[in-house]
PDB file of N, CA and C in Angstrom:
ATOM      1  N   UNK A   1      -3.110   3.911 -21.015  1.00  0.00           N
ATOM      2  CA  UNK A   1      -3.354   2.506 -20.716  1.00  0.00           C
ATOM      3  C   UNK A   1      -2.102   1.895 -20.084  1.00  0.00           C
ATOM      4  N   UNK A   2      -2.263   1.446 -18.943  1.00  0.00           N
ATOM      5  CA  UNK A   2      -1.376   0.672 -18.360  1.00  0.00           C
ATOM      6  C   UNK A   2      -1.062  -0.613 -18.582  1.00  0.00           C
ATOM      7  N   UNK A   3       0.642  -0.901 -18.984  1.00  0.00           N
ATOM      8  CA  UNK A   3       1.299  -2.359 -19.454  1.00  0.00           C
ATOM      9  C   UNK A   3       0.807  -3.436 -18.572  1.00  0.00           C
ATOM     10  N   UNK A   4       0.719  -4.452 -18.889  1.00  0.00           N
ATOM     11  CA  UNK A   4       0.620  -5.915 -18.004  1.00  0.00           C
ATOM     12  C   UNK A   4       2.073  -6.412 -17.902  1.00  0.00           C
ATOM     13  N   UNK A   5       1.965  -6.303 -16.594  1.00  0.00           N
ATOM     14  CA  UNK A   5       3.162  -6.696 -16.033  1.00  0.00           C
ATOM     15  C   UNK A   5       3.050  -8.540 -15.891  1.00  0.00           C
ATOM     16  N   UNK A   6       4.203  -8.837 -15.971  1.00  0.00           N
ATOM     17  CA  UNK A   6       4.274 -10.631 -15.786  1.00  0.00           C
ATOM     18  C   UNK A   6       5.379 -10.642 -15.043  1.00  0.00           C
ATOM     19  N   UNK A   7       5.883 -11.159 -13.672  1.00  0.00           N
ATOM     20  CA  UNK A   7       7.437 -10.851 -12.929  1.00  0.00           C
ATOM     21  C   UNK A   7       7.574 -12.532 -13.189  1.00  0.00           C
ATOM     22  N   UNK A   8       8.562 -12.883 -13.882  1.00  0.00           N
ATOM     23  CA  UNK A   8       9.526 -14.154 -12.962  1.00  0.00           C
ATOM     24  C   UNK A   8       9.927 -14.325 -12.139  1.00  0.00           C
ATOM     25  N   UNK A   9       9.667 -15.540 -11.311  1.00  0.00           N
ATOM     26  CA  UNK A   9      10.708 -15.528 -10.438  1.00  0.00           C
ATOM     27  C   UNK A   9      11.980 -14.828 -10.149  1.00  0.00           C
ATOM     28  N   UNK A  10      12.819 -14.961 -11.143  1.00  0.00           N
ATOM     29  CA  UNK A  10      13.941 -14.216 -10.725  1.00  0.00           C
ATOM     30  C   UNK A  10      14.020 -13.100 -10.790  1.00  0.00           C
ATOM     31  N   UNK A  11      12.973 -12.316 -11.072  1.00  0.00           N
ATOM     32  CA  UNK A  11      12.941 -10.773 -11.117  1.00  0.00           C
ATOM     33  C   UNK A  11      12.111 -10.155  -9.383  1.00  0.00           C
ATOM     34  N   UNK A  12      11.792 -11.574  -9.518  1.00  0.00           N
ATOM     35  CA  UNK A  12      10.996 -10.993  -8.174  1.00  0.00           C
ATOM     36  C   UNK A  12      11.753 -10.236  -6.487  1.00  0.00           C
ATOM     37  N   UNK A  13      12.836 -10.578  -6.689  1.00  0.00           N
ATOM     38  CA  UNK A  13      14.121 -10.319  -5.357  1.00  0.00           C
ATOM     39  C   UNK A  13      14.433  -9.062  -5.844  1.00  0.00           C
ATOM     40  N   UNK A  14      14.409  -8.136  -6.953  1.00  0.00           N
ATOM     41  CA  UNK A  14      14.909  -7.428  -7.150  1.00  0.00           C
ATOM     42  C   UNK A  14      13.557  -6.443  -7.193  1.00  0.00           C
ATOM     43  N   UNK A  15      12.503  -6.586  -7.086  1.00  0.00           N
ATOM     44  CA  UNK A  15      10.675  -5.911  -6.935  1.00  0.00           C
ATOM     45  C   UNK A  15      10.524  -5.752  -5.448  1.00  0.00           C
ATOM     46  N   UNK A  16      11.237  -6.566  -4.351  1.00  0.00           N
ATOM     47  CA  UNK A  16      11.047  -6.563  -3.233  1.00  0.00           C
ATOM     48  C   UNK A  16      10.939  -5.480  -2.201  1.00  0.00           C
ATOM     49  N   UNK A  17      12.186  -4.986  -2.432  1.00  0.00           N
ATOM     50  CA  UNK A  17      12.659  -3.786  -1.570  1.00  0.00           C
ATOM     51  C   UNK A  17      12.021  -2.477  -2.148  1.00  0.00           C
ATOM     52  N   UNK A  18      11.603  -2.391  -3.129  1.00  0.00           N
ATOM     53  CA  UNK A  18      10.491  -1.380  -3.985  1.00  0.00           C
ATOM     54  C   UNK A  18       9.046  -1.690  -2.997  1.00  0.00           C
ATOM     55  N   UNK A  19       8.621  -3.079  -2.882  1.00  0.00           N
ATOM     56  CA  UNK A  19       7.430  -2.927  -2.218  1.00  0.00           C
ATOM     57  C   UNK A  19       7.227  -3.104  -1.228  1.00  0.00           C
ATOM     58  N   UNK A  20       8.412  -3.517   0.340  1.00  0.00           N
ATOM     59  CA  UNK A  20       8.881  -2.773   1.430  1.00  0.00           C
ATOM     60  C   UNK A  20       8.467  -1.408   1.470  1.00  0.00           C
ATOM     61  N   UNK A  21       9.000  -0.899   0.604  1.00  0.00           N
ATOM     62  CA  UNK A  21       8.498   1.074   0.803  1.00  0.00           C
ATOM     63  C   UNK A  21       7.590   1.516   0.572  1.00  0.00           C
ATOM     64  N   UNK A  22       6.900   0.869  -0.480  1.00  0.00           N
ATOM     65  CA  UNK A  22       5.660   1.298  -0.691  1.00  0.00           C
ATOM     66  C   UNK A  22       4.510   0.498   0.389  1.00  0.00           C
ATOM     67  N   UNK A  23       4.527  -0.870   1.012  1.00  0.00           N
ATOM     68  CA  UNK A  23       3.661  -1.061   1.907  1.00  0.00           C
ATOM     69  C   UNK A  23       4.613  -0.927   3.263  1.00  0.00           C
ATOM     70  N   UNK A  24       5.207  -0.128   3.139  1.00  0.00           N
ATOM     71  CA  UNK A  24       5.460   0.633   4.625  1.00  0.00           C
ATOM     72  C   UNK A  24       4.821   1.783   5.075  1.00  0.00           C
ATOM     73  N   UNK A  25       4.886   2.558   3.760  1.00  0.00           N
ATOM     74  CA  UNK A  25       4.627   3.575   3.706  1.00  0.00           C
ATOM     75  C   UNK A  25       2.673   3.270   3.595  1.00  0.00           C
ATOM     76  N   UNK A  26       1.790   2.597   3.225  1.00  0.00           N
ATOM     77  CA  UNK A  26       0.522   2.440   2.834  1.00  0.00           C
ATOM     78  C   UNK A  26       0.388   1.885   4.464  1.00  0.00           C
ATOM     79  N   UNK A  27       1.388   1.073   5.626  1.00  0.00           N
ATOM     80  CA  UNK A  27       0.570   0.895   6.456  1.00  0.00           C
ATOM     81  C   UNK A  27       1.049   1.771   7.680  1.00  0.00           C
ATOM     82  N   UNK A  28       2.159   2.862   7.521  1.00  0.00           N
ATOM     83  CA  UNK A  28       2.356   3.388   8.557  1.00  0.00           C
ATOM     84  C   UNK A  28       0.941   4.955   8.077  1.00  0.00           C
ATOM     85  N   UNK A  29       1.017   5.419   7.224  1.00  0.00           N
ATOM     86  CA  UNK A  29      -0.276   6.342   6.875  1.00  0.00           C
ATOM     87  C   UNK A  29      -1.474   6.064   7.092  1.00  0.00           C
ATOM     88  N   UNK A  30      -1.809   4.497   6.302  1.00  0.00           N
ATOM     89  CA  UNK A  30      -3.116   3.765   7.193  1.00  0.00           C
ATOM     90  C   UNK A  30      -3.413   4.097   8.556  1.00  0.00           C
ATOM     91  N   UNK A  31      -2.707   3.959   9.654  1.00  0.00           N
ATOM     92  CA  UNK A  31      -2.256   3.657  11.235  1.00  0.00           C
ATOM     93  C   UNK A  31      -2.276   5.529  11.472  1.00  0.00           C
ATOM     94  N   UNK A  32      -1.762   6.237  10.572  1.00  0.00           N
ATOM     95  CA  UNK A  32      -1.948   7.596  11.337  1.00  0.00           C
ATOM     96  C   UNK A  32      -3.392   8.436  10.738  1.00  0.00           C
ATOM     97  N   UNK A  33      -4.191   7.745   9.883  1.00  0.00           N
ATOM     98  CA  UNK A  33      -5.182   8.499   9.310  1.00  0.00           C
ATOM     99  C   UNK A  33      -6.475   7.621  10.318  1.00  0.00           C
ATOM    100  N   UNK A  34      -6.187   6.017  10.778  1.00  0.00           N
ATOM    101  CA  UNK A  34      -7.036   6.017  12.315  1.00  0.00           C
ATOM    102  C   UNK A  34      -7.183   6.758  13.704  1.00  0.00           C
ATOM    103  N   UNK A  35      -5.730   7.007  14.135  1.00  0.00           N
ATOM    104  CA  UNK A  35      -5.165   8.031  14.817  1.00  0.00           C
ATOM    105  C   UNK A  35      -6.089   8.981  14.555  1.00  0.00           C
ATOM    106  N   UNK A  36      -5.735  10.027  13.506  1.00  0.00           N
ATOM    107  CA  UNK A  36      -6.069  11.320  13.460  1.00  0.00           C
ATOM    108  C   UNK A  36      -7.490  11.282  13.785  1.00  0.00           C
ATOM    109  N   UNK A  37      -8.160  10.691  12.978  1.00  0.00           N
ATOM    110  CA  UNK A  37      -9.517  10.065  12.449  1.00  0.00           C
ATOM    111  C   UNK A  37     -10.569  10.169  14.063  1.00  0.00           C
ATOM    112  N   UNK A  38      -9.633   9.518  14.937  1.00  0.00           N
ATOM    113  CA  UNK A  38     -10.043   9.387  16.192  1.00  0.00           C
ATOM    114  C   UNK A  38     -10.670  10.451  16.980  1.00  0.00           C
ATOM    115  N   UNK A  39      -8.967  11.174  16.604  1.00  0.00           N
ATOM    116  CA  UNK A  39      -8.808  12.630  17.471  1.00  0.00           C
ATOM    117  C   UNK A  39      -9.764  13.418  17.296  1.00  0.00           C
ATOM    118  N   UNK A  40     -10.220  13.604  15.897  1.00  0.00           N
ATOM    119  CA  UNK A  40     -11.189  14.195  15.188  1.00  0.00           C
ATOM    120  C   UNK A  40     -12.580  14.103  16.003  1.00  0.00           C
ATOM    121  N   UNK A  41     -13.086  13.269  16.198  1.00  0.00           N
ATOM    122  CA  UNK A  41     -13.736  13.159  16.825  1.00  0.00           C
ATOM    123  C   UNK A  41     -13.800  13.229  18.002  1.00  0.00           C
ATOM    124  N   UNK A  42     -12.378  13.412  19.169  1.00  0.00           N
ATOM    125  CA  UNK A  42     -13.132  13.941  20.132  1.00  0.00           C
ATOM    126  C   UNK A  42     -12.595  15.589  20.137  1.00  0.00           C
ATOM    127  N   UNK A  43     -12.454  16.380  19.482  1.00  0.00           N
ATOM    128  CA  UNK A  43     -12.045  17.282  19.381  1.00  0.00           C
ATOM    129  C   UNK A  43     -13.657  17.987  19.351  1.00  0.00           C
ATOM    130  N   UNK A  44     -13.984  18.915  20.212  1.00  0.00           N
ATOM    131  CA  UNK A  44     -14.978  19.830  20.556  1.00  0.00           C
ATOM    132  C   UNK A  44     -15.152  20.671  20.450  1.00  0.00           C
ATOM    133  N   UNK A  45     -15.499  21.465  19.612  1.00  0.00           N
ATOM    134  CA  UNK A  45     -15.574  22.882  19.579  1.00  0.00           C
ATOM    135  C   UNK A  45     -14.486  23.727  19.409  1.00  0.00           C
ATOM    136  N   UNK A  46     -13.466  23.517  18.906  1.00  0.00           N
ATOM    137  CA  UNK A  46     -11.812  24.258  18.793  1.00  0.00           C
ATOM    138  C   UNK A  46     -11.871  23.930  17.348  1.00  0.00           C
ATOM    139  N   UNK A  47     -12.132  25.325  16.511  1.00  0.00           N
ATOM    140  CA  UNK A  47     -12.275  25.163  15.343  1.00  0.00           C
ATOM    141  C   UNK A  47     -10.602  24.945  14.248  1.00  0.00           C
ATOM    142  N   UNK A  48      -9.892  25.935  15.193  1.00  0.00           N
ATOM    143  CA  UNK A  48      -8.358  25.695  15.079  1.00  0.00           C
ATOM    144  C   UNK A  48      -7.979  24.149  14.643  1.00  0.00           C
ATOM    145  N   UNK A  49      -8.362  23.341  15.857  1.00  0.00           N
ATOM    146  CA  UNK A  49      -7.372  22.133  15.668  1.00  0.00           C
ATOM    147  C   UNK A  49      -8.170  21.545  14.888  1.00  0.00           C
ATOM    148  N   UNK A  50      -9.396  21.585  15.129  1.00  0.00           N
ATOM    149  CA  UNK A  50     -10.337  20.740  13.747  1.00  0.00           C
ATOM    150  C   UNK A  50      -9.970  20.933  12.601  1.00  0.00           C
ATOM    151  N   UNK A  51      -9.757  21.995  12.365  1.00  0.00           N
ATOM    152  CA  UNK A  51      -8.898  22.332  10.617  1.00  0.00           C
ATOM    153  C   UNK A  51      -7.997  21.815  10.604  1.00  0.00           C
ATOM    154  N   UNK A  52      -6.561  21.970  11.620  1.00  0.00           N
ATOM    155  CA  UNK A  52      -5.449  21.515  11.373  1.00  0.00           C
ATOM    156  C   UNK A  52      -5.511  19.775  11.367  1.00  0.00           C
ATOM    157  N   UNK A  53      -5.993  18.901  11.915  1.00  0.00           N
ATOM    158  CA  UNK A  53      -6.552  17.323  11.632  1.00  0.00           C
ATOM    159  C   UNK A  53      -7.031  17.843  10.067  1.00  0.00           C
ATOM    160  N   UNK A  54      -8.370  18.270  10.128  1.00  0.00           N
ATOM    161  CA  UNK A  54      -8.285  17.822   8.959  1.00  0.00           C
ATOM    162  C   UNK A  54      -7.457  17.972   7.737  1.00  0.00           C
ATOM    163  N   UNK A  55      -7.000  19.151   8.073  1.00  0.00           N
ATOM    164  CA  UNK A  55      -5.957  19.274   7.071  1.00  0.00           C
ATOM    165  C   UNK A  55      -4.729  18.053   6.933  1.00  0.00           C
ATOM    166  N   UNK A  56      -3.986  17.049   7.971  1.00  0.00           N
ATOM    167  CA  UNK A  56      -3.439  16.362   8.365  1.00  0.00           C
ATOM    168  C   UNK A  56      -4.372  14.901   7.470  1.00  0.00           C
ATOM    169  N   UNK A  57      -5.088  14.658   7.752  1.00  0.00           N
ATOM    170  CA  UNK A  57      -5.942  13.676   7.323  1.00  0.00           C
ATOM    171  C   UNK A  57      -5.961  13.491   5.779  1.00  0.00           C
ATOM    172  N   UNK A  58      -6.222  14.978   4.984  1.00  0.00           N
ATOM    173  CA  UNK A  58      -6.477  14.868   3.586  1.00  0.00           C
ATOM    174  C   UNK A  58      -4.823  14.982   3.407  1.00  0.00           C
ATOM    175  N   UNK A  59      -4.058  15.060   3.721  1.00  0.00           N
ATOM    176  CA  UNK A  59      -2.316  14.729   3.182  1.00  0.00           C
ATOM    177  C   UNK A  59      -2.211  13.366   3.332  1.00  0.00           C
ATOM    178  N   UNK A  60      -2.488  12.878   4.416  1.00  0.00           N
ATOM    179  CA  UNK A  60      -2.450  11.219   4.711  1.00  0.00           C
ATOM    180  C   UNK A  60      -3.116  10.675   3.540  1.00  0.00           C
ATOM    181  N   UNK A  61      -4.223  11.133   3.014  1.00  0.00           N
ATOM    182  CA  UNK A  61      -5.163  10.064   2.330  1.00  0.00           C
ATOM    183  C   UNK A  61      -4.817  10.485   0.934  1.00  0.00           C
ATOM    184  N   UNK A  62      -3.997  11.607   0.423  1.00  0.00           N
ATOM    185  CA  UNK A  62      -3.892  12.061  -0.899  1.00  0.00           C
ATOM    186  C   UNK A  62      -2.947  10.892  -0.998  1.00  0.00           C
ATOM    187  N   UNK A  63      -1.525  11.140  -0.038  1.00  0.00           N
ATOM    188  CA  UNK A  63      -0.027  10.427  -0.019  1.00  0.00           C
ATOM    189  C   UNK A  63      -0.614   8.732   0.102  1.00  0.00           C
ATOM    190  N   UNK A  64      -1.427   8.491   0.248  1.00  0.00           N
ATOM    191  CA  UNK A  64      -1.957   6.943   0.588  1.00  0.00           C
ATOM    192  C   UNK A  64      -2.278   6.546  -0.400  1.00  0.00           C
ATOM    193  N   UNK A  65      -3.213   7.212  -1.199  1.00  0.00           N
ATOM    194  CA  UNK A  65      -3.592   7.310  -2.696  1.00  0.00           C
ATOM    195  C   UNK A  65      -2.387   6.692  -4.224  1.00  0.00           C
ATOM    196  N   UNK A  66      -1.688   7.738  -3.543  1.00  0.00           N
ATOM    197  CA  UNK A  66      -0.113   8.066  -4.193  1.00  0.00           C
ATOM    198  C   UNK A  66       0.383   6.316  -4.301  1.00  0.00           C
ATOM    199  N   UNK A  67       0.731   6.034  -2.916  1.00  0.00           N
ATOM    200  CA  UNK A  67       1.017   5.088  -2.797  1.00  0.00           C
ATOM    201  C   UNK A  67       0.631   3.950  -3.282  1.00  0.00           C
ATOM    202  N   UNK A  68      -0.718   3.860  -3.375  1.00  0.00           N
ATOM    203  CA  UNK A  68      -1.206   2.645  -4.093  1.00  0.00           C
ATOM    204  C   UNK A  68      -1.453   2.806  -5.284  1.00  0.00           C
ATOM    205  N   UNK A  69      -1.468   4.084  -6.014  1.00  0.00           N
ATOM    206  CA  UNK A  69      -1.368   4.060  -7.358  1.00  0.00           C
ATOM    207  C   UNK A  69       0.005   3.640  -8.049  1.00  0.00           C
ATOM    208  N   UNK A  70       1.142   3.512  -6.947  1.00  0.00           N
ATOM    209  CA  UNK A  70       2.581   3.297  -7.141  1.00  0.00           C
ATOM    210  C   UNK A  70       2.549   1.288  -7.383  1.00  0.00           C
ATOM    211  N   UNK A  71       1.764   0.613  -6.524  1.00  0.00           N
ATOM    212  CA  UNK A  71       1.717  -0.380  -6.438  1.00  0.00           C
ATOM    213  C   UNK A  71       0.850  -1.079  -7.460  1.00  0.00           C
ATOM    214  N   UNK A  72       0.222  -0.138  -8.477  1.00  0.00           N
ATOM    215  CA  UNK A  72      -0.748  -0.651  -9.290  1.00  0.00           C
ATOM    216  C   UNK A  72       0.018  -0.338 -10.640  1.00  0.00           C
ATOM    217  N   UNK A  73       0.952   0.887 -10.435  1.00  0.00           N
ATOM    218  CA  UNK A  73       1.688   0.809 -11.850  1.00  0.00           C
ATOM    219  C   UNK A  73       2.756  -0.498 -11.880  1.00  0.00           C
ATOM    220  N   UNK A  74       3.211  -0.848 -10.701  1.00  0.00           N
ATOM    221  CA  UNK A  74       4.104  -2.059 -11.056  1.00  0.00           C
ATOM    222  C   UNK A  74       3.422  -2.997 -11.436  1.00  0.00           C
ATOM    223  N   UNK A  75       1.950  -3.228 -11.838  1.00  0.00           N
ATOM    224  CA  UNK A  75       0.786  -4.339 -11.631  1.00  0.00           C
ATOM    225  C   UNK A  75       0.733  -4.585 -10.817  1.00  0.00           C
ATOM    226  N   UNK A  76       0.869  -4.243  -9.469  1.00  0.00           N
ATOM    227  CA  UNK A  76       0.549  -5.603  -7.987  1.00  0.00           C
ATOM    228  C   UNK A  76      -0.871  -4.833  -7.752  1.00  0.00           C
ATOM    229  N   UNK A  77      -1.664  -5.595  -7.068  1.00  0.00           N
ATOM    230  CA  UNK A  77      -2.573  -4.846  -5.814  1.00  0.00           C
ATOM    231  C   UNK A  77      -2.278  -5.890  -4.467  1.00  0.00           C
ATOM    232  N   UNK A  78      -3.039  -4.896  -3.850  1.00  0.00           N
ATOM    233  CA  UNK A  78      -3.565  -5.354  -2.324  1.00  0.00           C
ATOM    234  C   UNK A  78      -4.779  -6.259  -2.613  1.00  0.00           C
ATOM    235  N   UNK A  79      -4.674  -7.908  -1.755  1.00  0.00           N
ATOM    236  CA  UNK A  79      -6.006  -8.202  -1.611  1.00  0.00           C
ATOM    237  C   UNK A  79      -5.541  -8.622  -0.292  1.00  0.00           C
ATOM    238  N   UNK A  80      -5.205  -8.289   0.871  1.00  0.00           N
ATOM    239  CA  UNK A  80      -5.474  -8.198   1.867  1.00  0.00           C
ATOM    240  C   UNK A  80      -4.621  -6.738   3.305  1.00  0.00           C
ATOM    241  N   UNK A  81      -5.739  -6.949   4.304  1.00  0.00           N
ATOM    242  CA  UNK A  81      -5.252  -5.859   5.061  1.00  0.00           C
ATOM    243  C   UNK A  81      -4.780  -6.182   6.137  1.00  0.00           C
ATOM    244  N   UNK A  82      -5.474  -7.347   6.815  1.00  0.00           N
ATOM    245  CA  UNK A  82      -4.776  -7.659   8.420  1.00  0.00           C
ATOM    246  C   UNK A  82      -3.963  -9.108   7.828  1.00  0.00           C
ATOM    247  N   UNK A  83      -2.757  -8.911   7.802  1.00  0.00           N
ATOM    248  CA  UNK A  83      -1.765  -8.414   7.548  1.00  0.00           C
ATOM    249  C   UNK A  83      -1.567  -7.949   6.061  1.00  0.00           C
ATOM    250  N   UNK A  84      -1.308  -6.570   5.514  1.00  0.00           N
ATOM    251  CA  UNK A  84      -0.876  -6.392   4.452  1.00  0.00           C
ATOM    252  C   UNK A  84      -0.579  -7.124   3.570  1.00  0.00           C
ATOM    253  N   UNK A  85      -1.202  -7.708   2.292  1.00  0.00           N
ATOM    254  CA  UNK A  85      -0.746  -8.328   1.869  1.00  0.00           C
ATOM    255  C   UNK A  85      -0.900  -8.079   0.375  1.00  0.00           C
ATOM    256  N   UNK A  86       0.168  -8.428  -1.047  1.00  0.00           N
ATOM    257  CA  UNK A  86       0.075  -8.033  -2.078  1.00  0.00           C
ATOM    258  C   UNK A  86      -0.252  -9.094  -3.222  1.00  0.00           C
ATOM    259  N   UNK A  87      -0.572  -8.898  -4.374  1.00  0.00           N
ATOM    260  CA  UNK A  87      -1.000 -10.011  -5.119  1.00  0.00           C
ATOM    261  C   UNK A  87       0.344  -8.940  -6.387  1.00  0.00           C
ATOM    262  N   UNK A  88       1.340 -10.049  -6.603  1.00  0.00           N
ATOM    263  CA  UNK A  88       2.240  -9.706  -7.671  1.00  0.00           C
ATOM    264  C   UNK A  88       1.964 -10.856  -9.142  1.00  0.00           C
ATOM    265  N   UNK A  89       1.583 -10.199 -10.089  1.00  0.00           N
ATOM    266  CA  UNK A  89       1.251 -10.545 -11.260  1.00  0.00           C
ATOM    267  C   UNK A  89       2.496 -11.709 -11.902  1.00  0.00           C
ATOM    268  N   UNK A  90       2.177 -12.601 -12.183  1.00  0.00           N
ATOM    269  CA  UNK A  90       3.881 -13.459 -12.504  1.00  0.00           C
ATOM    270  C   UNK A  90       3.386 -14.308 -13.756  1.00  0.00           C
ATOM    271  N   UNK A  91       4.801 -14.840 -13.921  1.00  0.00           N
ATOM    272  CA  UNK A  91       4.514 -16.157 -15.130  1.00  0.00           C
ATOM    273  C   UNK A  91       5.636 -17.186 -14.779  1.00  0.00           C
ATOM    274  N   UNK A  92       4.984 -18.272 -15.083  1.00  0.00           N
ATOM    275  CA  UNK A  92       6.159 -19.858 -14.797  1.00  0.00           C
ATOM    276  C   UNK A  92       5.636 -20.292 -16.153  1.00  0.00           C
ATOM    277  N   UNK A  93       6.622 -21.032 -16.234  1.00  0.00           N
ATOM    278  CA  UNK A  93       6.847 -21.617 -17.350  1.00  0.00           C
ATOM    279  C   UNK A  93       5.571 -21.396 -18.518  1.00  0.00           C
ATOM    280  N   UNK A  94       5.650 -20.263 -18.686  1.00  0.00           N
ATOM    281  CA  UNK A  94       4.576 -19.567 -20.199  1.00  0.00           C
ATOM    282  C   UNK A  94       3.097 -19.472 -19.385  1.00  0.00           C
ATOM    283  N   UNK A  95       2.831 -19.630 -18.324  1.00  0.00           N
ATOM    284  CA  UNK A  95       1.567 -19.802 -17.756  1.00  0.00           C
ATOM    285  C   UNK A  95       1.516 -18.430 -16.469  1.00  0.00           C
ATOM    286  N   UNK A  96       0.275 -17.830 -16.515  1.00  0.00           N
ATOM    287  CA  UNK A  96       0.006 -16.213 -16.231  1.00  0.00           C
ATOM    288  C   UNK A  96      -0.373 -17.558 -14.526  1.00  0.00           C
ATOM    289  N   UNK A  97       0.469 -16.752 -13.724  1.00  0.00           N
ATOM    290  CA  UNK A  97       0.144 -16.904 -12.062  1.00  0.00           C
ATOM    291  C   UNK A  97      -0.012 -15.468 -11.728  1.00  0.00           C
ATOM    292  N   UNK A  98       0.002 -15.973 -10.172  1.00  0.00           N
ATOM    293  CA  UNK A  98      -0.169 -14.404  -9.031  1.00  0.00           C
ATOM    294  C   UNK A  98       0.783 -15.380  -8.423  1.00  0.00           C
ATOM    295  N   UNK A  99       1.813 -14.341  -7.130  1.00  0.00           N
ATOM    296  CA  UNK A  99       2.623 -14.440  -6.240  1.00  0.00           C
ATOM    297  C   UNK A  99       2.019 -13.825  -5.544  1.00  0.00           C
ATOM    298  N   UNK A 100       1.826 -13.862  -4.215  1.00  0.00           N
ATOM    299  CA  UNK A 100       1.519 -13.309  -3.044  1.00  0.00           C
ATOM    300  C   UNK A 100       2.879 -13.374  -1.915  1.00  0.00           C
ATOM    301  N   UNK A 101       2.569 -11.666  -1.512  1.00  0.00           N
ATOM    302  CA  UNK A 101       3.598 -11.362  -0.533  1.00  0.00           C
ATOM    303  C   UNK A 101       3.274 -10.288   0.417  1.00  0.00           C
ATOM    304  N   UNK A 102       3.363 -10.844   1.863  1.00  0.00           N
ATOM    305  CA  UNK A 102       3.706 -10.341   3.165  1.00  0.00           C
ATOM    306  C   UNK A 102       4.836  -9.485   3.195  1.00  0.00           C
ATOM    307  N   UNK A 103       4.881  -8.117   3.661  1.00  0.00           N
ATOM    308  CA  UNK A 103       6.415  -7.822   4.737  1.00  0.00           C
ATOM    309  C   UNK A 103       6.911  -8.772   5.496  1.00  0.00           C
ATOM    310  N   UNK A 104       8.181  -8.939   5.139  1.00  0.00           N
ATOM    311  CA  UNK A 104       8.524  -9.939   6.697  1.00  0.00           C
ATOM    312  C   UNK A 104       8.654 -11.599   6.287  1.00  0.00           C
ATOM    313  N   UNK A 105       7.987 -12.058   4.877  1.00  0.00           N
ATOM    314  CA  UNK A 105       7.858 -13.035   5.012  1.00  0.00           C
ATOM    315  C   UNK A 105       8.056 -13.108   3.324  1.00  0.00           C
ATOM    316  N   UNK A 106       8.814 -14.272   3.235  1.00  0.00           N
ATOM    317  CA  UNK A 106       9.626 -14.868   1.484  1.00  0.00           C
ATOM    318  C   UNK A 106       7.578 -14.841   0.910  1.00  0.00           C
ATOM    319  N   UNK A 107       8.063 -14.558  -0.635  1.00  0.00           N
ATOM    320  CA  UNK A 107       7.469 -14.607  -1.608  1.00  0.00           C
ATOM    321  C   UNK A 107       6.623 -16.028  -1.609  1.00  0.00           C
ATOM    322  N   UNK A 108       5.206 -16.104  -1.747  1.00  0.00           N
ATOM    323  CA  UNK A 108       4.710 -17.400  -2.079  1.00  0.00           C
ATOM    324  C   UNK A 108       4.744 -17.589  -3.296  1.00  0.00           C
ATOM    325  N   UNK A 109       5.028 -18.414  -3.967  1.00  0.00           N
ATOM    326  CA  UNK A 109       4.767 -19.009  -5.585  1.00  0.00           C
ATOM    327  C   UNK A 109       3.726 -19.407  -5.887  1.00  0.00           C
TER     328      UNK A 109
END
């Protein structure tokens, strides 16, 4: 069973650069499992490279997996995709919030 996380504010600057890597990493894999995904399809009859995609594809989507199971043990999830965005579990003054956060862009309260 997984802890419930609550971040304060002031813990939150120091959670940051942890979830930089992890939604770097969730949207540069995202971006190559469309890619591949693509290729896949126009790939014709070359049973070779069809294996090797797919083989490429199920590493992308295991390591993607990975990744967001990384973002769910800190408590955060994803509730959005165009632009990435995270829902971080918090508390102010004794009262259970969410913080939401962009790459690129300060923490909302």
């Amino acid at each position: 069973m997984m802890t419930k996380h609550h971040y304060r504010r002031d813990q939150l600057q120091s959670l940051l650069p942890l979830l930089r890597s992890i939604t770097r990493e969730i949207e540069e894999r995202s971006a190559a499992l469309t890619e591949l995904e693509e290729n896949l399809e126009a790939l014709s009859g070359n049973p070779d490279e069809t294996r090797e995609v797919v083989a490429q594809i199920a590493t992308h989507r295991r390591q993607l997996r990975l990744a967001q199971r990384e973002l769910e043990r800190l408590g955060c999830s994803i509730v959005g995709t165009t632009p990435l965005t995270v829902r971080i579990p918090g508390r102010i003054d004794g009262s259970d919030r969410s913080f939401v956060w962009q790459r690129g862009n300060p923490i909302a309260y």
